[in-house]
N, C-alpha and C. Protein backbone atom coordinates (compact mmCIF):
# COMPACT_ATOMS: atom_id res chain seq x y z
N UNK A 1 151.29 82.24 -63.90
CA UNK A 1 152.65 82.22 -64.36
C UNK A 1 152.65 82.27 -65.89
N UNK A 2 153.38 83.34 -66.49
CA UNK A 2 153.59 83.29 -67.80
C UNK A 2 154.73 82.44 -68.36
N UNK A 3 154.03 81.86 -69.19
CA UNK A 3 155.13 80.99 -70.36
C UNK A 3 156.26 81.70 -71.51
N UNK A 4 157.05 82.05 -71.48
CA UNK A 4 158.62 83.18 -71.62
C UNK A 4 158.43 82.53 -73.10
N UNK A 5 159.21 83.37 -74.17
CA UNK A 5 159.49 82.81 -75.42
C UNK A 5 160.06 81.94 -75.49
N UNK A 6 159.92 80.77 -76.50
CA UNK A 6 160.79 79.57 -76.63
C UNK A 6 162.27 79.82 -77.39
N UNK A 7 162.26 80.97 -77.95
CA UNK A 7 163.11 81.16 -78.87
C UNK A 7 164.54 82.31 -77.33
N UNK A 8 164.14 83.52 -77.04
CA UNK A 8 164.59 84.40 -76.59
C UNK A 8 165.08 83.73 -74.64
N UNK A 9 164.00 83.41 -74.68
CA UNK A 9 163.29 82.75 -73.33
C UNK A 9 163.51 83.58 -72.45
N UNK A 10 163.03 85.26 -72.96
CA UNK A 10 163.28 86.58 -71.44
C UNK A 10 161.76 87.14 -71.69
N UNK A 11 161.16 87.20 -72.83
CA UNK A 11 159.49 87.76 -72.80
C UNK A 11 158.40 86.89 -72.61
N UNK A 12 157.58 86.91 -72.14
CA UNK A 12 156.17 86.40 -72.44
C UNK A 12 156.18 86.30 -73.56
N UNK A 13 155.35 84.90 -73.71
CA UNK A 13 155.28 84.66 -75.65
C UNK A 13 154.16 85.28 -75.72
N UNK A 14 153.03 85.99 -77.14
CA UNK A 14 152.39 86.17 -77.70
C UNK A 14 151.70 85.37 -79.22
N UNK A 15 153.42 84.81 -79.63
CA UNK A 15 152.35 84.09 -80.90
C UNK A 15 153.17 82.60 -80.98
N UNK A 16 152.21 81.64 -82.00
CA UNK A 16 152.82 80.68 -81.64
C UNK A 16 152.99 80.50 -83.08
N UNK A 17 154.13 79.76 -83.66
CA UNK A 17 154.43 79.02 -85.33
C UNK A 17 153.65 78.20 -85.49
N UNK A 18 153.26 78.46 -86.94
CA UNK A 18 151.90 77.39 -86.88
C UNK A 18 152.43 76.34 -87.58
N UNK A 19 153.73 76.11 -87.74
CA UNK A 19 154.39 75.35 -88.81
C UNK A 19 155.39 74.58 -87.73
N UNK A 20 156.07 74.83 -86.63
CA UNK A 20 156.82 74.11 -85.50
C UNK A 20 155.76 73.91 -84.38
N UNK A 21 155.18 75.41 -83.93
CA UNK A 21 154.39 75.15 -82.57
C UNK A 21 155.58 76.25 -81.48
N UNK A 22 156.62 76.43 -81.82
CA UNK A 22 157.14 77.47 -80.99
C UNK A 22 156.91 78.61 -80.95
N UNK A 23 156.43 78.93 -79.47
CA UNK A 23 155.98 80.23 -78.68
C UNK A 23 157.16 81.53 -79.14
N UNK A 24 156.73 82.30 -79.56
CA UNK A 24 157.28 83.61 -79.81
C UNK A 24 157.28 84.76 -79.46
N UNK A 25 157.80 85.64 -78.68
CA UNK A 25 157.28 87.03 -78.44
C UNK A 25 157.18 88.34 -79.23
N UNK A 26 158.05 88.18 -80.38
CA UNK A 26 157.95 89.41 -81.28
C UNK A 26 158.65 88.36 -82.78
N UNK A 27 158.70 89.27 -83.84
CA UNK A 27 158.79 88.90 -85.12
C UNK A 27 160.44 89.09 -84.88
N UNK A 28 161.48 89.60 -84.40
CA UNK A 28 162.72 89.26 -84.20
C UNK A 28 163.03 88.37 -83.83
N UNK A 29 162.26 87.51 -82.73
CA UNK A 29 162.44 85.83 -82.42
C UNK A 29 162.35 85.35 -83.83
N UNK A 30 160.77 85.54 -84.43
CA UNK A 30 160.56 84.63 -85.37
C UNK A 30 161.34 84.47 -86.52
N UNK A 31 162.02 85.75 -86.73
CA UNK A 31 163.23 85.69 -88.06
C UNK A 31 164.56 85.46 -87.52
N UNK A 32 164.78 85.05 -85.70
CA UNK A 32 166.10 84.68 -85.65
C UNK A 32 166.86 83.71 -86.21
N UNK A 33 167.86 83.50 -86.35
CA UNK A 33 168.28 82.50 -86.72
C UNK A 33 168.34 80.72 -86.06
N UNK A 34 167.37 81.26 -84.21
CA UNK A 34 167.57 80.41 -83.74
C UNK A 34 166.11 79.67 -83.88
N UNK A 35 165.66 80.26 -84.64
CA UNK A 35 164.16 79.80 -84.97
C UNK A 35 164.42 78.85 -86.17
N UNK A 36 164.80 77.54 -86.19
CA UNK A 36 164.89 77.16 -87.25
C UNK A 36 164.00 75.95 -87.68
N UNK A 37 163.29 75.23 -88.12
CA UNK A 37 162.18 73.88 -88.41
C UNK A 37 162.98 73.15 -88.76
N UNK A 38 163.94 72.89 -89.27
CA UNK A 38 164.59 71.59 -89.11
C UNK A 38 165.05 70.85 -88.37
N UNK A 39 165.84 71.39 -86.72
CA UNK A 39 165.68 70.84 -85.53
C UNK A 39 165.11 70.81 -85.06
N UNK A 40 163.71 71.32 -85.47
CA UNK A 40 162.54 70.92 -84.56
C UNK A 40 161.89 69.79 -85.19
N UNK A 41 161.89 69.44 -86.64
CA UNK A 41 161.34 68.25 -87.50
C UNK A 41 162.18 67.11 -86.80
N UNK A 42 163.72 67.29 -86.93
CA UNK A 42 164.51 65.98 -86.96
C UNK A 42 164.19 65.76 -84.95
N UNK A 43 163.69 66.57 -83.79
CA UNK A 43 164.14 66.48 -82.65
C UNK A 43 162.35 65.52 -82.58
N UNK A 44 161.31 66.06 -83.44
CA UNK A 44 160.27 64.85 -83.31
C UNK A 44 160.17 63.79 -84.27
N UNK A 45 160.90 63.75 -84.92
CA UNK A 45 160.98 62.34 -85.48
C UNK A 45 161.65 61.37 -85.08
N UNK A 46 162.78 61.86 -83.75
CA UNK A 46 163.41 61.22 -82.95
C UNK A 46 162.43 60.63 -81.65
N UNK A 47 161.90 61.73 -81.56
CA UNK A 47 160.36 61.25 -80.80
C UNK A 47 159.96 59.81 -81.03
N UNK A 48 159.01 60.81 -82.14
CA UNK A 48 158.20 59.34 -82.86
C UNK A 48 159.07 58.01 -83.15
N UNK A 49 160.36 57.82 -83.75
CA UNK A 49 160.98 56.81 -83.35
C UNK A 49 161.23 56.09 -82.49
N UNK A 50 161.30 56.81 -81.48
CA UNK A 50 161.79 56.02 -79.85
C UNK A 50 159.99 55.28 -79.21
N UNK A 51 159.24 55.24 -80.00
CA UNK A 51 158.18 54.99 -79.76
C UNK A 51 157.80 53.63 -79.92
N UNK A 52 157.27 52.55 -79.26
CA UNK A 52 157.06 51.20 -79.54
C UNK A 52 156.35 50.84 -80.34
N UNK A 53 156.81 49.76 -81.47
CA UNK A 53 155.93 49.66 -82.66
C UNK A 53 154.94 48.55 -82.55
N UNK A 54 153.85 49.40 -83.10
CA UNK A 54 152.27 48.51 -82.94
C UNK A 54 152.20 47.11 -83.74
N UNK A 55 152.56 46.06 -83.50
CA UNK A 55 152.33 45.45 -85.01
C UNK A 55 151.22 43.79 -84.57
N UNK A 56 151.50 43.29 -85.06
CA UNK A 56 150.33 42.05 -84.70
C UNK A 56 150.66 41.26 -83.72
N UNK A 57 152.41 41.41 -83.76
CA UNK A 57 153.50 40.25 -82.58
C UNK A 57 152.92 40.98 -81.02
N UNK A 58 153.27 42.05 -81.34
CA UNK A 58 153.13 42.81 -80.01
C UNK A 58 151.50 43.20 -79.60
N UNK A 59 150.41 43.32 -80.12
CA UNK A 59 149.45 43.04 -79.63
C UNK A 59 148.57 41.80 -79.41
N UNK A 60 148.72 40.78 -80.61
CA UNK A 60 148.66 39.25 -80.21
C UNK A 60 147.07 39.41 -81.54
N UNK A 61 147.01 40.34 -81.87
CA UNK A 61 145.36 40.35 -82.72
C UNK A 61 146.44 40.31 -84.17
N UNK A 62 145.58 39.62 -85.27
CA UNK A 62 146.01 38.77 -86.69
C UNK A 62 145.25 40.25 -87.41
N UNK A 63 145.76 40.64 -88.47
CA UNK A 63 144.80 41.27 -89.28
C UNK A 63 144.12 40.63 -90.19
N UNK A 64 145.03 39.79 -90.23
CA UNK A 64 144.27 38.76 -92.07
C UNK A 64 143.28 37.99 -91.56
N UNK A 65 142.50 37.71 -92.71
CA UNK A 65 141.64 36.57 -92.32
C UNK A 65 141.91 35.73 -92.27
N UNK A 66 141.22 34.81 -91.73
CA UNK A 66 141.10 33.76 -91.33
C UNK A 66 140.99 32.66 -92.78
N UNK A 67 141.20 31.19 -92.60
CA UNK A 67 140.99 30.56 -94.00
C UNK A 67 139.22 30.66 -94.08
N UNK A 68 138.77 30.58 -94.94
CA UNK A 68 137.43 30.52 -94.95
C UNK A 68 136.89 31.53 -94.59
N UNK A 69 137.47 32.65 -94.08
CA UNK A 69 136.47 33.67 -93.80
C UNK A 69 136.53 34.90 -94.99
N UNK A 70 135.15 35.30 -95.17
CA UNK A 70 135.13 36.11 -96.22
C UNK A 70 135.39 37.91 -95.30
N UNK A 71 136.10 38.58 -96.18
CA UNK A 71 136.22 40.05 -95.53
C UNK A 71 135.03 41.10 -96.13
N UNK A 72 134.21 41.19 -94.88
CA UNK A 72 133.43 42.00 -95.73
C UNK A 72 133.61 43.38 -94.94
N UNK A 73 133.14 44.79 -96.05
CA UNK A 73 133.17 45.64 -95.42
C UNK A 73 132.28 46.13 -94.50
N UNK A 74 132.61 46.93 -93.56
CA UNK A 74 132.21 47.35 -92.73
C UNK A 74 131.27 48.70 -92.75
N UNK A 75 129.82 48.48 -92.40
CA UNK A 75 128.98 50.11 -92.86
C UNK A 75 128.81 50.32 -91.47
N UNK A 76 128.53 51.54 -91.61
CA UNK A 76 128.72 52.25 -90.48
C UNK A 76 127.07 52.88 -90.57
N UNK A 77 126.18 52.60 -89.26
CA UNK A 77 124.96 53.28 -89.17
C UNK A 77 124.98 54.02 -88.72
N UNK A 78 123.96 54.82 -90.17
CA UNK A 78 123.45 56.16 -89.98
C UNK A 78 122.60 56.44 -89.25
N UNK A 79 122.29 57.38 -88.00
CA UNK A 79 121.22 57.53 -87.10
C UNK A 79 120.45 58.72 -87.80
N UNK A 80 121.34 59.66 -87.79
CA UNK A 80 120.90 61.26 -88.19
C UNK A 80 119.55 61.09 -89.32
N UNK A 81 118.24 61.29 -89.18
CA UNK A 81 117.29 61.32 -89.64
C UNK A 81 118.14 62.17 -91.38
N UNK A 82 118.22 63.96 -90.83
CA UNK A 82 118.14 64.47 -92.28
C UNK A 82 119.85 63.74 -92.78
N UNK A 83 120.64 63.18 -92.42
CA UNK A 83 121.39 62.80 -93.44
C UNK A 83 121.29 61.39 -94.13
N UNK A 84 119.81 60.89 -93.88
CA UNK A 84 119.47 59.78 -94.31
C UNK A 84 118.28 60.40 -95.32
N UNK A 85 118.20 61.27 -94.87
CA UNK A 85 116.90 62.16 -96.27
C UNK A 85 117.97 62.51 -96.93
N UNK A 86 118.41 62.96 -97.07
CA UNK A 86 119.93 63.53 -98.31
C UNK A 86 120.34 61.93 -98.82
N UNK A 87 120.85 60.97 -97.80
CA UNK A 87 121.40 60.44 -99.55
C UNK A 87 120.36 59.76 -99.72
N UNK A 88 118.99 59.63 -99.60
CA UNK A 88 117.98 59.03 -100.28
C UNK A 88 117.51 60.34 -101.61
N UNK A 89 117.59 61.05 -101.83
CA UNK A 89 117.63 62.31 -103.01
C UNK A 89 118.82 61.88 -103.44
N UNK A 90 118.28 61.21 -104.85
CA UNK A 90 119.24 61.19 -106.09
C UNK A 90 120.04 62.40 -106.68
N UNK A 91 119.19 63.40 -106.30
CA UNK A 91 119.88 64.18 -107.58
C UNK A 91 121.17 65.23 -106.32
N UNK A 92 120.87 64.75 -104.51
CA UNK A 92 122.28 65.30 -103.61
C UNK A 92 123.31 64.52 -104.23
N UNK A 93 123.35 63.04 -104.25
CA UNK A 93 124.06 61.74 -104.68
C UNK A 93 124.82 62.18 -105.53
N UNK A 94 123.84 62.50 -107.10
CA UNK A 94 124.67 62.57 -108.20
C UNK A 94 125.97 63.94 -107.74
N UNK A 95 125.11 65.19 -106.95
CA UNK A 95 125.76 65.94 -106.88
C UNK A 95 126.97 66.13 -106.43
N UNK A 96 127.29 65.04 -105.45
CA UNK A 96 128.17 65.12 -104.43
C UNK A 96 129.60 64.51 -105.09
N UNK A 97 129.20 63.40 -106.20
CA UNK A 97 129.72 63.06 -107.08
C UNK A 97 130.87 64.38 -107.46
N UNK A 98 130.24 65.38 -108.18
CA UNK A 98 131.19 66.40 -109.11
C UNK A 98 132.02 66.95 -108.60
N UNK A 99 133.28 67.24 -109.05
CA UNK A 99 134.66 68.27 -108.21
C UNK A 99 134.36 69.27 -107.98
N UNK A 100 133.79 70.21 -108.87
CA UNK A 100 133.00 71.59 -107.89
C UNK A 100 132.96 71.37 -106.99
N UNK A 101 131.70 70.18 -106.54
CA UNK A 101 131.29 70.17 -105.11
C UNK A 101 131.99 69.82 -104.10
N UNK A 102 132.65 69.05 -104.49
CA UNK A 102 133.75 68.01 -103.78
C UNK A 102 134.68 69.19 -103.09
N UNK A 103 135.29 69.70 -104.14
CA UNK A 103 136.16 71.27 -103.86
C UNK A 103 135.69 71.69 -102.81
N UNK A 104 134.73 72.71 -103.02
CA UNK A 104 134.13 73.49 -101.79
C UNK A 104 133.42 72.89 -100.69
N UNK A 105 133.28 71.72 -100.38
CA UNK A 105 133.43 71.16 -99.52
C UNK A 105 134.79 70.47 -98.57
N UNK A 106 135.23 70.16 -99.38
CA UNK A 106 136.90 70.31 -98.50
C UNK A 106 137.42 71.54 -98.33
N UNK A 107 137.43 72.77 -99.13
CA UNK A 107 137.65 74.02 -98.51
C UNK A 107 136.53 74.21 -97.45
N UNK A 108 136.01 74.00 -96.82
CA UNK A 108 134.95 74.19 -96.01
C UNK A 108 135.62 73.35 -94.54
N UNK A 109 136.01 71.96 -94.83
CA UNK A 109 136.22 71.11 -94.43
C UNK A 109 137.27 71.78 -93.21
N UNK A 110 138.63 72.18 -94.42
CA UNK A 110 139.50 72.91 -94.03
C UNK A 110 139.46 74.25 -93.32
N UNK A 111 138.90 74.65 -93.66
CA UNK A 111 138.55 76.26 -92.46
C UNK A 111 138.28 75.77 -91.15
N UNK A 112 136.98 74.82 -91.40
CA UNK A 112 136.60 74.32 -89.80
C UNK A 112 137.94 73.38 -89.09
N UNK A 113 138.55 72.96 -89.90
CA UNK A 113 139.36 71.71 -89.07
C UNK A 113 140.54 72.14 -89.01
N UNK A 114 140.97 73.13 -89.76
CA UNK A 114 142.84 73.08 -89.55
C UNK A 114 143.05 74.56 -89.25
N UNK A 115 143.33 74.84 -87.83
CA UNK A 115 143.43 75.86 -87.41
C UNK A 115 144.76 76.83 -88.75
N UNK A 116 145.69 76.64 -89.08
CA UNK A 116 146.38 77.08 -89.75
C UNK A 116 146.10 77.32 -90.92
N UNK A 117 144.95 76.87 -91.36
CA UNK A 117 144.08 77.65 -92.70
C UNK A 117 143.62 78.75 -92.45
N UNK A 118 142.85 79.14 -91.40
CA UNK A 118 142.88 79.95 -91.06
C UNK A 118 143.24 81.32 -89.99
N UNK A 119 144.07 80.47 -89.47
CA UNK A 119 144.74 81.15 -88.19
C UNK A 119 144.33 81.49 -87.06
N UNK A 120 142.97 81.02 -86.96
CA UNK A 120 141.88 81.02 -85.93
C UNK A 120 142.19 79.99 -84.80
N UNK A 121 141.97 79.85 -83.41
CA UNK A 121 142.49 79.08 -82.76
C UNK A 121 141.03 79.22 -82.33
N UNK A 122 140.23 79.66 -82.47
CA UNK A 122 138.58 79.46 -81.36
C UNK A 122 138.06 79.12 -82.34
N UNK A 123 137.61 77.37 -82.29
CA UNK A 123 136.28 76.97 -82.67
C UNK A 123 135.12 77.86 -83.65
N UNK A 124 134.66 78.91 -82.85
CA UNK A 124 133.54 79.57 -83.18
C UNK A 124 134.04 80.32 -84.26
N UNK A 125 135.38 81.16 -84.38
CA UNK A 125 136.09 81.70 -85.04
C UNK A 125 136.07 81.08 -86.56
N UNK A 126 136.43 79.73 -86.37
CA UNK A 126 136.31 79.38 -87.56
C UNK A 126 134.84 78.77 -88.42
N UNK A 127 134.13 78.23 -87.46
CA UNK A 127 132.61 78.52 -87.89
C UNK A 127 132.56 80.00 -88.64
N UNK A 128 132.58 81.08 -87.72
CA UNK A 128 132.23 82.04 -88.50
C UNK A 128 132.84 82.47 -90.17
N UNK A 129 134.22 82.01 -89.80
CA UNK A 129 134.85 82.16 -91.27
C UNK A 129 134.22 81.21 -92.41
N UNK A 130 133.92 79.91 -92.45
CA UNK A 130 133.51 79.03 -93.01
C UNK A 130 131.70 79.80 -92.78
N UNK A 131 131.01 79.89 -92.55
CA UNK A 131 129.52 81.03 -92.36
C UNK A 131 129.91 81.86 -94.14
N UNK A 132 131.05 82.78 -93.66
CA UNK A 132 131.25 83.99 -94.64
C UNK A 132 131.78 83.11 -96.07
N UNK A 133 132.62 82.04 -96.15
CA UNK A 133 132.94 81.41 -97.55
C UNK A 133 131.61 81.13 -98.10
N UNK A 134 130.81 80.64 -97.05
CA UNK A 134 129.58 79.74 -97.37
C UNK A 134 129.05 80.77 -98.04
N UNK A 135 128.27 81.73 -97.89
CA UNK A 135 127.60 83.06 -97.74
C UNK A 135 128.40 83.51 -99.11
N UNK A 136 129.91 83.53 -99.76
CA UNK A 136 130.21 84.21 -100.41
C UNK A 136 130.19 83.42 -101.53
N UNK A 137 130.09 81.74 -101.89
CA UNK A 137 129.82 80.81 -102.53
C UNK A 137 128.36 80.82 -103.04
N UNK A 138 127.27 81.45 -102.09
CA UNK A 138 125.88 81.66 -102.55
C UNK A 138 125.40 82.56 -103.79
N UNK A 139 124.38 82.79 -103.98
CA UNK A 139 124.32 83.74 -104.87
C UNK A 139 124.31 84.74 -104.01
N UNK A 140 124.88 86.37 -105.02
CA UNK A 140 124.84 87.51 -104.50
C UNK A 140 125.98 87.47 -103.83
N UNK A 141 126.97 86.29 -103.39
CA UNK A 141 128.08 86.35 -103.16
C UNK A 141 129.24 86.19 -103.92
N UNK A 142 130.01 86.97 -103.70
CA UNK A 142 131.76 87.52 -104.02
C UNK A 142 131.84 86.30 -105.06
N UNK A 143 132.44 85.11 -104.49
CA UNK A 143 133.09 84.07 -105.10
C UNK A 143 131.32 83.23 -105.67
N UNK A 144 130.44 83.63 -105.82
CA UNK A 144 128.98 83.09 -106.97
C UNK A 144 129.53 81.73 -107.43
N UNK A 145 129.14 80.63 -107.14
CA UNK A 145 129.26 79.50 -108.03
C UNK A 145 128.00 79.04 -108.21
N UNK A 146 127.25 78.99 -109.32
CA UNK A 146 125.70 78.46 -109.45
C UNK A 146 125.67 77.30 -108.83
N UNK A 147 126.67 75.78 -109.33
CA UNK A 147 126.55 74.40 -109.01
C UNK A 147 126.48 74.09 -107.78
N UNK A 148 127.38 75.01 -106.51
CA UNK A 148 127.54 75.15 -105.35
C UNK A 148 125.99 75.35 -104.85
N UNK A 149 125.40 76.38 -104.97
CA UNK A 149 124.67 76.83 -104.96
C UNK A 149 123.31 75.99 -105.14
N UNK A 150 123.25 75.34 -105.81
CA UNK A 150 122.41 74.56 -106.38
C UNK A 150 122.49 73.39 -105.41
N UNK A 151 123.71 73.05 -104.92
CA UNK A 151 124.08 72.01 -104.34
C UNK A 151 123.12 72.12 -102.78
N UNK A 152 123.76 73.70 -102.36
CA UNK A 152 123.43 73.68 -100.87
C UNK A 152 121.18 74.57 -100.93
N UNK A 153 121.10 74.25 -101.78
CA UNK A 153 119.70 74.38 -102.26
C UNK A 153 118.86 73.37 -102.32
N UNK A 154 119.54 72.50 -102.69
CA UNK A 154 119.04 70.98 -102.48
C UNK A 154 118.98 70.13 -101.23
N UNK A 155 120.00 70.58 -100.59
CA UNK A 155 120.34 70.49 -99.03
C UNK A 155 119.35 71.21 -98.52
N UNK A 156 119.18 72.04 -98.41
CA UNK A 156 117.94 73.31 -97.60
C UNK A 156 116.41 72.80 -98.03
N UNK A 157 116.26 72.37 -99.16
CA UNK A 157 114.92 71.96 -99.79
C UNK A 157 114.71 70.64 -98.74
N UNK A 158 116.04 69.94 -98.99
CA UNK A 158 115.37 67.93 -98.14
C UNK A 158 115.48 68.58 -96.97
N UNK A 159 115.96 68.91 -96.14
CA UNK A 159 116.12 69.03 -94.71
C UNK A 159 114.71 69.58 -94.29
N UNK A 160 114.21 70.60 -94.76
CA UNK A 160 113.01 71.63 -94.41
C UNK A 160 111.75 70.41 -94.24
């Protein structure tokens, strides 16, 4: 059974808004006028409102401490052998530090994780796109950044 446009509701949809989530069948839905994001913002925030609120009364657990108890933070163990060789190399550490790196790693971040960066809806899809930034961030690639470069060189050196 096919799922009809959300907008028209007489075609099979083909694409979906990556900004509401409504199914569309052609670009005349999408520029109708009945296509609009503001009743679709205000119709889930009515949602999320009608929703029961989490708070300490209603689950019975305290967040604060206790008198006398000290809050300490919480580390989280590392299993992964090579990402325990990386941050033992000072000079990944310092690196990871700088906004260059920082940058192209959240653009990286973003290709793989938010389908609407790249418009990719398959997994692999966006691996591959994030592959080609990577690849074009290297040397001999388009967008060349030495520091980048240097970065994921240092990475390839500890891991090996």
């Amino acid at each position: 059974m096919a799922v009809n446009c959300g907008i028209c509701k007489e075609n099979p949809f083909k694409y979906k808004c990556p900004k509401c989530g409504v199914r569309y069948c052609s670009l005349i839905c999408f520029k109708s006028p009945e296509h609009k994001h503001e009743e679709i913002n205000t119709e889930s925030k009515q949602e999320t409102n009608s929703l029961p609120q989490i708070t300490s009364e209603t689950t019975g657990i305290s967040l604060e401490p206790k008198e006398n108890q000290e809050v300490q933070p919480q580390k989280k163990e590392i299993k992964d052998e090579l990402i325990l060789k990386l941050l033992q190399n000072e000079k990944f550490k310092s690196m990871l530090n700088e906004p260059v790196v920082q940058y192209y790693i959240l653009i990286l971040h973003d290709i793989l994780n938010t389908v609407s960066v790249t418009n990719e809806y398959n997994r692999e899809g966006r691996l591959e796109i994030a592959n080609k930034k990577l690849s074009n961030l290297r040397e001999g690639g388009v967008e060349h950044n030495e520091f980048f470069d240097e970065f994921c060189e240092i990475i390839l050196s500890t891991i090996e």
